[in-house]
Protein backbone atom coordinates (compact mmCIF):
# COMPACT_ATOMS: atom_id res chain seq x y z
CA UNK A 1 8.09 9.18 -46.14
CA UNK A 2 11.38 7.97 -44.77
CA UNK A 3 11.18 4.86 -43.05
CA UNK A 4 13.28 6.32 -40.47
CA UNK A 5 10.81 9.04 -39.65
CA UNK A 6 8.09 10.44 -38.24
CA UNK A 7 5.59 12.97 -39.58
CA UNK A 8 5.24 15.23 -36.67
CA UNK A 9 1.67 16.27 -35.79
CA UNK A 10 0.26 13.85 -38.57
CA UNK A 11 -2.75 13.57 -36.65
CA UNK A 12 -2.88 17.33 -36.42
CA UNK A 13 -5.09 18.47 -39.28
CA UNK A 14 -2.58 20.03 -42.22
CA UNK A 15 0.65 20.04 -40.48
CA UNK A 16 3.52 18.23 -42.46
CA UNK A 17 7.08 18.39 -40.26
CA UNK A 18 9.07 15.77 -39.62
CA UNK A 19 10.90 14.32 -36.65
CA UNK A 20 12.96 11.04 -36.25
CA UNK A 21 12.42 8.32 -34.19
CA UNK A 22 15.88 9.41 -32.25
CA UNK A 23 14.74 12.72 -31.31
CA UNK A 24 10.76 11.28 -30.18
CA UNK A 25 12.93 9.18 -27.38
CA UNK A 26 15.43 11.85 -26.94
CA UNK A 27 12.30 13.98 -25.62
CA UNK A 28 11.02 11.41 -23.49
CA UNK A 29 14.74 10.44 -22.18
CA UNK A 30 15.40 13.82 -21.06
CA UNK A 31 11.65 13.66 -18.95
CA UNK A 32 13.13 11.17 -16.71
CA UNK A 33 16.70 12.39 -17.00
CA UNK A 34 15.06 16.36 -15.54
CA UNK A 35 11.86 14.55 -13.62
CA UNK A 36 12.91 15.89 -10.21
CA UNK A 37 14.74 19.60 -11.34
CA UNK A 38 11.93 20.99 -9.94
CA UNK A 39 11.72 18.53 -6.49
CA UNK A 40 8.05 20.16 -5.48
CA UNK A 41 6.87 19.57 -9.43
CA UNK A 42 8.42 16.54 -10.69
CA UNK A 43 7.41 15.64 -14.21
CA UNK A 44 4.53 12.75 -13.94
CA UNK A 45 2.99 12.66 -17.04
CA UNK A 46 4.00 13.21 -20.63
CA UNK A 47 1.57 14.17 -23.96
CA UNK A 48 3.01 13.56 -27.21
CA UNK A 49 0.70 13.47 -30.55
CA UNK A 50 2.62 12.06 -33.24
CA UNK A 51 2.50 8.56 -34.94
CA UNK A 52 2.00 7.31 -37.89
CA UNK A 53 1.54 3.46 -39.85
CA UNK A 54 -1.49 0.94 -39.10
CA UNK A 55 -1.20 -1.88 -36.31
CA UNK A 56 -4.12 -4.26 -35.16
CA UNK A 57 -2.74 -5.11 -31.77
CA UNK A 58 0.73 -4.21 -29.37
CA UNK A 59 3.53 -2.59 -31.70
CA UNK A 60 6.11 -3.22 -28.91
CA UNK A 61 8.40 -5.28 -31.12
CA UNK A 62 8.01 -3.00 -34.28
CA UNK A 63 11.00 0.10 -32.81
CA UNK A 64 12.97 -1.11 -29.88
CA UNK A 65 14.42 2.68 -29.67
CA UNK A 66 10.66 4.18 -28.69
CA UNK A 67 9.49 0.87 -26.87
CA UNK A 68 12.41 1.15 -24.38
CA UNK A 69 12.22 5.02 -24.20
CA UNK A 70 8.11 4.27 -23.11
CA UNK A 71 9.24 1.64 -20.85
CA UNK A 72 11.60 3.78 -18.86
CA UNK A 73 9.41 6.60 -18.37
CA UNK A 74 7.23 4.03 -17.25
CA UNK A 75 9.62 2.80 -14.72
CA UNK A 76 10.27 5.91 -13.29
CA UNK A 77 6.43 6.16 -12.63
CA UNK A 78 5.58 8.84 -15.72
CA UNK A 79 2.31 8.16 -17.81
CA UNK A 80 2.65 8.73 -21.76
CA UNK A 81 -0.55 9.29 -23.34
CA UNK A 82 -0.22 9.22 -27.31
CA UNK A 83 -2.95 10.37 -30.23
CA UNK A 84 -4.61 6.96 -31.67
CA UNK A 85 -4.49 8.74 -35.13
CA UNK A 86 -7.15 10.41 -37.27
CA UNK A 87 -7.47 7.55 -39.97
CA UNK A 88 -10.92 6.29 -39.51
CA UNK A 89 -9.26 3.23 -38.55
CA UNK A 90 -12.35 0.36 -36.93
CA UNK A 91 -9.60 -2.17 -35.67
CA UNK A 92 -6.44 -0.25 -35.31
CA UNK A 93 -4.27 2.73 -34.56
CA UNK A 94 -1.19 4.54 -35.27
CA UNK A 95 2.19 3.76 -33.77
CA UNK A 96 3.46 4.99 -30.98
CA UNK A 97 -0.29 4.81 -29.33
CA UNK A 98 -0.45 0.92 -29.81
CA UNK A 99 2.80 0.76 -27.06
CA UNK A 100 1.75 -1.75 -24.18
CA UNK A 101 3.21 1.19 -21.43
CA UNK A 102 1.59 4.20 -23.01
CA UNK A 103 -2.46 5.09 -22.62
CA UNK A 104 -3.60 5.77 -26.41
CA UNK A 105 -6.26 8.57 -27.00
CA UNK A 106 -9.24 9.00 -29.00
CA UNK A 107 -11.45 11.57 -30.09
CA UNK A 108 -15.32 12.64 -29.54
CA UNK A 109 -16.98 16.03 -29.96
CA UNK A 110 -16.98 18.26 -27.31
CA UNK A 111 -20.20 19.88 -28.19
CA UNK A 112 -22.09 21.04 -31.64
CA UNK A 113 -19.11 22.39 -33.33
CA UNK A 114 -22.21 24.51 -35.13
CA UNK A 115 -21.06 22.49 -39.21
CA UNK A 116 -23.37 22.95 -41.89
CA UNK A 117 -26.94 21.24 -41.02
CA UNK A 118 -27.11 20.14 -44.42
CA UNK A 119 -23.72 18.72 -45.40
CA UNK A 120 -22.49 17.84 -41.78
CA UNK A 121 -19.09 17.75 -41.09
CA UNK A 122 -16.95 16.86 -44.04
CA UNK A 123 -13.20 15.57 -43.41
CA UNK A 124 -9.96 12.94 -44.03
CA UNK A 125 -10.00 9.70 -43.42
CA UNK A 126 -7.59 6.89 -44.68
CA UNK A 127 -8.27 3.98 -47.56
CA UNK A 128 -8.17 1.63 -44.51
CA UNK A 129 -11.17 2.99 -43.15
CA UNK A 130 -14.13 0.85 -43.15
CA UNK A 131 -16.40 3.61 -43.57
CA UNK A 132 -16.35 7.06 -46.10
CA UNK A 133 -16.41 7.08 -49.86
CA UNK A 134 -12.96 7.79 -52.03
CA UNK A 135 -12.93 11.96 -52.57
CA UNK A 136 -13.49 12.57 -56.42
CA UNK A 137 -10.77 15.29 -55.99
CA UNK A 138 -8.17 13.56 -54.64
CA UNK A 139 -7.69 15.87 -52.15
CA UNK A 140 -8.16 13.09 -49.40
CA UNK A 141 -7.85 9.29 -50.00
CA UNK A 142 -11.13 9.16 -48.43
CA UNK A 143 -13.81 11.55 -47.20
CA UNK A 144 -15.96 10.95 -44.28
CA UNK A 145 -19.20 12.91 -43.19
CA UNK A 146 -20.47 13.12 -39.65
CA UNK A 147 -23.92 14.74 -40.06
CA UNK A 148 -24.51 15.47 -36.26
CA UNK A 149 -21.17 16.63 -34.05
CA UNK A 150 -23.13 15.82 -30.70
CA UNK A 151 -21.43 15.85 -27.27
CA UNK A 152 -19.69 12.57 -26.63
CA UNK A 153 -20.17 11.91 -29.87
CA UNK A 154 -17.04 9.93 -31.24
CA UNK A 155 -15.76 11.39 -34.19
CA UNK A 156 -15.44 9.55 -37.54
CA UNK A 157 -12.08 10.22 -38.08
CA UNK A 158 -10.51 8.86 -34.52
CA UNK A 159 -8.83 5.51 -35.05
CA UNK A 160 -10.97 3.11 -33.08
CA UNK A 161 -9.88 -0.65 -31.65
CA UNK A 162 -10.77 -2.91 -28.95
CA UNK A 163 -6.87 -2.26 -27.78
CA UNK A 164 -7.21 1.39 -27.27
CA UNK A 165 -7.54 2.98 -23.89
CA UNK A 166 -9.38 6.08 -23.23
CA UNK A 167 -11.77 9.13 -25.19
CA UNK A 168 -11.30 12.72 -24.71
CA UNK A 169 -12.87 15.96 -26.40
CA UNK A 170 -11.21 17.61 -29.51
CA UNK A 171 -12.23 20.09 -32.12
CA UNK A 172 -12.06 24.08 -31.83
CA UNK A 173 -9.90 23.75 -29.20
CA UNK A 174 -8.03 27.03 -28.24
CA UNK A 175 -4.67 26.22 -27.52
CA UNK A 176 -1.60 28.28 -26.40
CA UNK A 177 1.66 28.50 -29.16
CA UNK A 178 5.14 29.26 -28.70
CA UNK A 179 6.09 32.75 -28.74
CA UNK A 180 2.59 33.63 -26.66
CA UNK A 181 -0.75 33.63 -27.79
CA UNK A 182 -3.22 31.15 -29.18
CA UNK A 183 -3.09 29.14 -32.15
CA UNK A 184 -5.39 29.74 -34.69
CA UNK A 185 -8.64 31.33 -32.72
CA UNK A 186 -10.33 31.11 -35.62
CA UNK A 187 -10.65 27.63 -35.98
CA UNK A 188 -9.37 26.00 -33.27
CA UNK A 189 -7.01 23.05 -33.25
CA UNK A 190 -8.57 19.76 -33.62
CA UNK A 191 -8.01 15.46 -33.93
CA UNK A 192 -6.35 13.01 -31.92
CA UNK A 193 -3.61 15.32 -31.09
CA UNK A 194 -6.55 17.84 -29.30
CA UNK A 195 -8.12 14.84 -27.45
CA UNK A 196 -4.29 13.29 -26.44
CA UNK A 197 -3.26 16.89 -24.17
CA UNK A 198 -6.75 17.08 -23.14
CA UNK A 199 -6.90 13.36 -21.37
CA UNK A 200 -2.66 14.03 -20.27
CA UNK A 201 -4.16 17.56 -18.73
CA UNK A 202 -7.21 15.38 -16.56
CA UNK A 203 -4.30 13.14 -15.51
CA UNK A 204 -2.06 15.61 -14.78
CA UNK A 205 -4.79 17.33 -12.21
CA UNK A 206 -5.40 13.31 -11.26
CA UNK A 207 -1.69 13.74 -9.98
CA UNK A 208 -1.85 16.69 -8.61
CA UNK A 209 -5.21 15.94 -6.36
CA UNK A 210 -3.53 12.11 -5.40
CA UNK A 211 -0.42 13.98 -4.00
CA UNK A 212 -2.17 16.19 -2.09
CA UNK A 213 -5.01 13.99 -0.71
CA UNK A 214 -3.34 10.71 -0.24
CA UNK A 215 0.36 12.59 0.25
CA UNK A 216 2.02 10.51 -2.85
CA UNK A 217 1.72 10.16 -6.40
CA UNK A 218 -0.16 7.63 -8.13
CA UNK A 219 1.65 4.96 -10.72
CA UNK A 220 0.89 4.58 -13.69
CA UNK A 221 -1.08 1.59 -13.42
CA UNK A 222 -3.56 3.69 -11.05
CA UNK A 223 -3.38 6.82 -13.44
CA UNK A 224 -5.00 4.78 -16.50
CA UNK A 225 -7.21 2.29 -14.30
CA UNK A 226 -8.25 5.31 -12.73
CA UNK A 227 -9.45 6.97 -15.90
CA UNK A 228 -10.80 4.07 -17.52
CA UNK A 229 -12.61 2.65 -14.42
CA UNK A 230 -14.47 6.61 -13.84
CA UNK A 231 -14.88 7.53 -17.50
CA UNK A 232 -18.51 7.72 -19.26
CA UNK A 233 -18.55 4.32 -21.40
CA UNK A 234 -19.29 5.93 -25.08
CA UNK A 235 -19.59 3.56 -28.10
CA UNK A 236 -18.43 4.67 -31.53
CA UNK A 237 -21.30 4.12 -34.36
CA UNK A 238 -18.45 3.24 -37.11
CA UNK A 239 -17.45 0.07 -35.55
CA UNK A 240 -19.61 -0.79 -32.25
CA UNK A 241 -16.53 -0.68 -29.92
CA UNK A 242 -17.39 1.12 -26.24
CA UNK A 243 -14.43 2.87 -24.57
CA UNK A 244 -14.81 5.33 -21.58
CA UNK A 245 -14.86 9.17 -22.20
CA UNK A 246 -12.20 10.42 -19.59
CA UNK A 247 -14.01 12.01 -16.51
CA UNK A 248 -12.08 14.07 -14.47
CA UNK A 249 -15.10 15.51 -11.61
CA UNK A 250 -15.86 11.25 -11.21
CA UNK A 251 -11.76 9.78 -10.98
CA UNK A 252 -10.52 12.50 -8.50
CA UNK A 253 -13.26 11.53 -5.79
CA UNK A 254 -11.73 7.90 -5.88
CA UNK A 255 -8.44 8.74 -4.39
CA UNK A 256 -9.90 9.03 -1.18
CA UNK A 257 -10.32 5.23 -1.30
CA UNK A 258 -6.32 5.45 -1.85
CA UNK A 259 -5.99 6.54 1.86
CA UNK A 260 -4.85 3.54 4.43
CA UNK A 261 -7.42 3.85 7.21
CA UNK A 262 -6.64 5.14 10.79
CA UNK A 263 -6.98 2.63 13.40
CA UNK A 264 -10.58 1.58 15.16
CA UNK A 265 -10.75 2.02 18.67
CA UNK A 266 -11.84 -1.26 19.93
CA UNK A 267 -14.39 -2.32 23.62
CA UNK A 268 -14.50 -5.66 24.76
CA UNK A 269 -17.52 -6.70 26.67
CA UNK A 270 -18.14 -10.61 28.49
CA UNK A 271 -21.11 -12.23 29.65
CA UNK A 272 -20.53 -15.92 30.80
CA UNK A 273 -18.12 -17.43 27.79
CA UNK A 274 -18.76 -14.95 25.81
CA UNK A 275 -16.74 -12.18 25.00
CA UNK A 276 -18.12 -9.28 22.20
CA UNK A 277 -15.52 -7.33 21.02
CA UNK A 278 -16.99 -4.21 19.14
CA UNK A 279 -15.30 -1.17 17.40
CA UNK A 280 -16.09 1.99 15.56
CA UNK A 281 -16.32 2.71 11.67
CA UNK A 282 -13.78 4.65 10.54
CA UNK A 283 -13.30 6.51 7.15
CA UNK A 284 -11.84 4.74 3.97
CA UNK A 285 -11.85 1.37 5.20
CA UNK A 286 -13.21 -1.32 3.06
CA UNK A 287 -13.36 -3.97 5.99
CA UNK A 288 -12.07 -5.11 9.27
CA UNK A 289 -9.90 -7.72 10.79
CA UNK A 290 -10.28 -9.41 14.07
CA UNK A 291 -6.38 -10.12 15.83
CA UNK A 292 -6.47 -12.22 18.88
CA UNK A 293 -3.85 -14.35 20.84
CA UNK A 294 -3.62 -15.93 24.00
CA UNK A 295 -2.20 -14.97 27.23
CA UNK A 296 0.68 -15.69 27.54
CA UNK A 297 1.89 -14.41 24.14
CA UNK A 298 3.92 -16.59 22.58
CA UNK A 299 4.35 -15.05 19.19
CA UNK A 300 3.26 -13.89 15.98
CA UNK A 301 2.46 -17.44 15.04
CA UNK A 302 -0.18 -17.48 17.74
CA UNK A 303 -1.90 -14.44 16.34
CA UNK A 304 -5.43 -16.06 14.71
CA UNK A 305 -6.61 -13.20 12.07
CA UNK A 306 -10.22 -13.22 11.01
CA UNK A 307 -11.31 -11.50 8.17
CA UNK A 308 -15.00 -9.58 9.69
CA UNK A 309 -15.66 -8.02 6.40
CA UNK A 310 -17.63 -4.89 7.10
CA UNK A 311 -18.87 -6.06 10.58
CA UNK A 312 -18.17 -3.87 13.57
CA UNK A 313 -18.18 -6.37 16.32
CA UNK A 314 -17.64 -9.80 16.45
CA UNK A 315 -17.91 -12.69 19.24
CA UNK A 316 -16.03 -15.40 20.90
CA UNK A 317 -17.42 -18.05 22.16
CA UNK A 318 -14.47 -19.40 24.47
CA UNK A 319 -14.03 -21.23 28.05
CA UNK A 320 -13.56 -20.04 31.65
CA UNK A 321 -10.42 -19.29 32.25
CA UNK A 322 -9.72 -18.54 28.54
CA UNK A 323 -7.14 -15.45 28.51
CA UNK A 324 -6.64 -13.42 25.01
CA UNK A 325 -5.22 -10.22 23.69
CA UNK A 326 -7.29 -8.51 20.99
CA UNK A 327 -7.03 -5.92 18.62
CA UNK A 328 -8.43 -4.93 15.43
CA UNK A 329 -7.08 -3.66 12.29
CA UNK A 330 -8.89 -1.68 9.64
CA UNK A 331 -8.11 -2.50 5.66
CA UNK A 332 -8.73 -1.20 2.32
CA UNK A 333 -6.96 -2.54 -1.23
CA UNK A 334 -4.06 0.04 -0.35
CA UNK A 335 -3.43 -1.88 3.28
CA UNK A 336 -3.99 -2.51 6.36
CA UNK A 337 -4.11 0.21 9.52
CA UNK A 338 -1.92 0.38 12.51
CA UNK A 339 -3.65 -2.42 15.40
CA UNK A 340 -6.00 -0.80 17.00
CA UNK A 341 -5.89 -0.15 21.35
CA UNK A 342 -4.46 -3.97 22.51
CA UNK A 343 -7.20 -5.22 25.09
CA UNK A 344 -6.27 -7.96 27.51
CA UNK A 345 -9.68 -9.75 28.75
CA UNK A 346 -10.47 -13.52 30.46
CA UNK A 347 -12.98 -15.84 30.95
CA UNK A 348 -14.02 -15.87 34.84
């Protein structure tokens, strides 16, 4: 193969096209160049299964070209997500998936693709795998066999490394084709390059559910935390490495932690030199803090803020004659709420 090239859909059983590295950023370029044509559906996330060679760790230095193409779309808060490769790889994966700023997909069975009981699933794998036998016809360089295609089962084929990011379902997949129609019904369409649409699919519906329930998109940091942090952990048998399945119905219920609380509403009670101050729960808030500053104010470097976890009330133990202002704010990881009612309250 030309150095200079790509073989597109190499992780797409059979196919054999070509496509330079120029034209792979040219396609991602002209994502954020047309993200916001469509203002109500900006582009957010980008699929792409090609790739190619063998690395053990990040490829960033390997093609500046792709690496800065990633980066941008990165920047202007897309998610890539790239095939890992179908080699049978235990400790690596193809290139562009080993990119620091894309998310790199593998592959497990969907279901019991319904192969021969006896013989199993026979496919491709690479010389570089640490598993299969060489194929006596030369037809592959080596042949694998997965005698059960279980659910969540990872497949032999799909590249596996402690580097990698996320799991998805491939094999039989019907897919749509230019021109209309499905590509081959028959048979489905199946590898890395199945699994890689699948996962940019769940994160394009991850988008779609964070704009509407927390009114913003999420970055890309939160896209692939999210998906890794909800999906099932499933471990592939070539190579004992665990990486999360993505899980769709688990990651969209976590937005709603993405929500800055509304403010408590906030009593204050005394009894001698003691003053309670006590507030409601409210929704999405992780914890509470205490504000209080004396009377007179005298300015934000008076304000003592006291961090009351998940408690609903606190209490001062003060002085007669003490005079304070308190108010309450509630917080989650996404920030704090607006202060909650300002009560004025002294010692007699």
């Amino acid at each position: 193969m030309n150095p200079s090239s790509y073989r597109r859909g190499l992780f797409s059983f059979g196919a054999t096209d070509y496509a330079y590295f120029s034209d792979m950023a040219n396609a991602w370029d002209w994502c954020v160049l047309h993200q916001y044509d469509d203002l109500n559906n900006p582009i957010m996330i980008i699929s792409t299964s090609f790739g190619g060679g063998r690395y053990s760790g990040n490829c960033d230095s390997a093609y500046s070209l792709l690496t800065h193409a990633a980066a941008n779309a990165m920047a202007a808060g897309m998610t890539l997500f790239l095939s890992s490769g179908n080699d049978g790889y235990c400790d690596s994966m193809g290139y562009p998936a080993c990119l620091d700023s894309v998310i790199s997909v593998g592959a497990v069975y969907d279901a019991n693709i319904g192969r021969n009981p006896t013989t199993g699933y026979v496919g491709c794998i690479s010389y570089g795998s640490c598993v299969g036998t060489p194929d006596p016809d030369q037809i592959c360089e080596k042949l694998y066999i997965d005698v059960t295609t279980n659910v969540d089962q990872i497949c032999t084929y799909s590249n596996s490394s402690k580097f990698a990011s996320l799991l998805a379902p491939s094999n039989w997949a019907t897919t749509t084709k230019l021109g209309g129609g499905y590509w081959d019904t028959a048979n489905g369409f199946g590898g890395t390059s199945a699994a890689c649409p699948y996962a940019a699919g769940a994160a394009a519906c991850l988008q779609s559910a964070a704009k509407a329930i927390t009114g913003s998109y999420l970055t890309h940091h939160q896209v692939k935390a999210t998906l890794v942090d909800t999906g099932d952990l499933i471990t592939d048998g070539k190579v004992n490495i665990t990486k999360p399945r993505v899980n769709l119905g688990a990651a969209v219920p976590t937005l709603y932690s993405l929500i800055v609380p509304t403010a408590p509403t906030i009593t204050v009670t005394t009894s001698g030199v003691i003053a309670t101050v006590s507030w409601d729960a409210v929704a999405h808030a992780n914890g509470y803090i205490l504000n209080y500053t004396p009377y007179p104010y005298t300015g934000p470097d008076s304000i003592v803020r006291v961090d009351k976890k998940t408690q609903t009330s606190a209490s001062l133990d003060l002085w007669r004659g003490a005079a304070f202002y308190v108010a309450v704010q509630a917080y989650n990881f996404i920030g704090d709420s607006n202060y909650s009612n300002i009560e004025y309250f002294i010692i007699d």
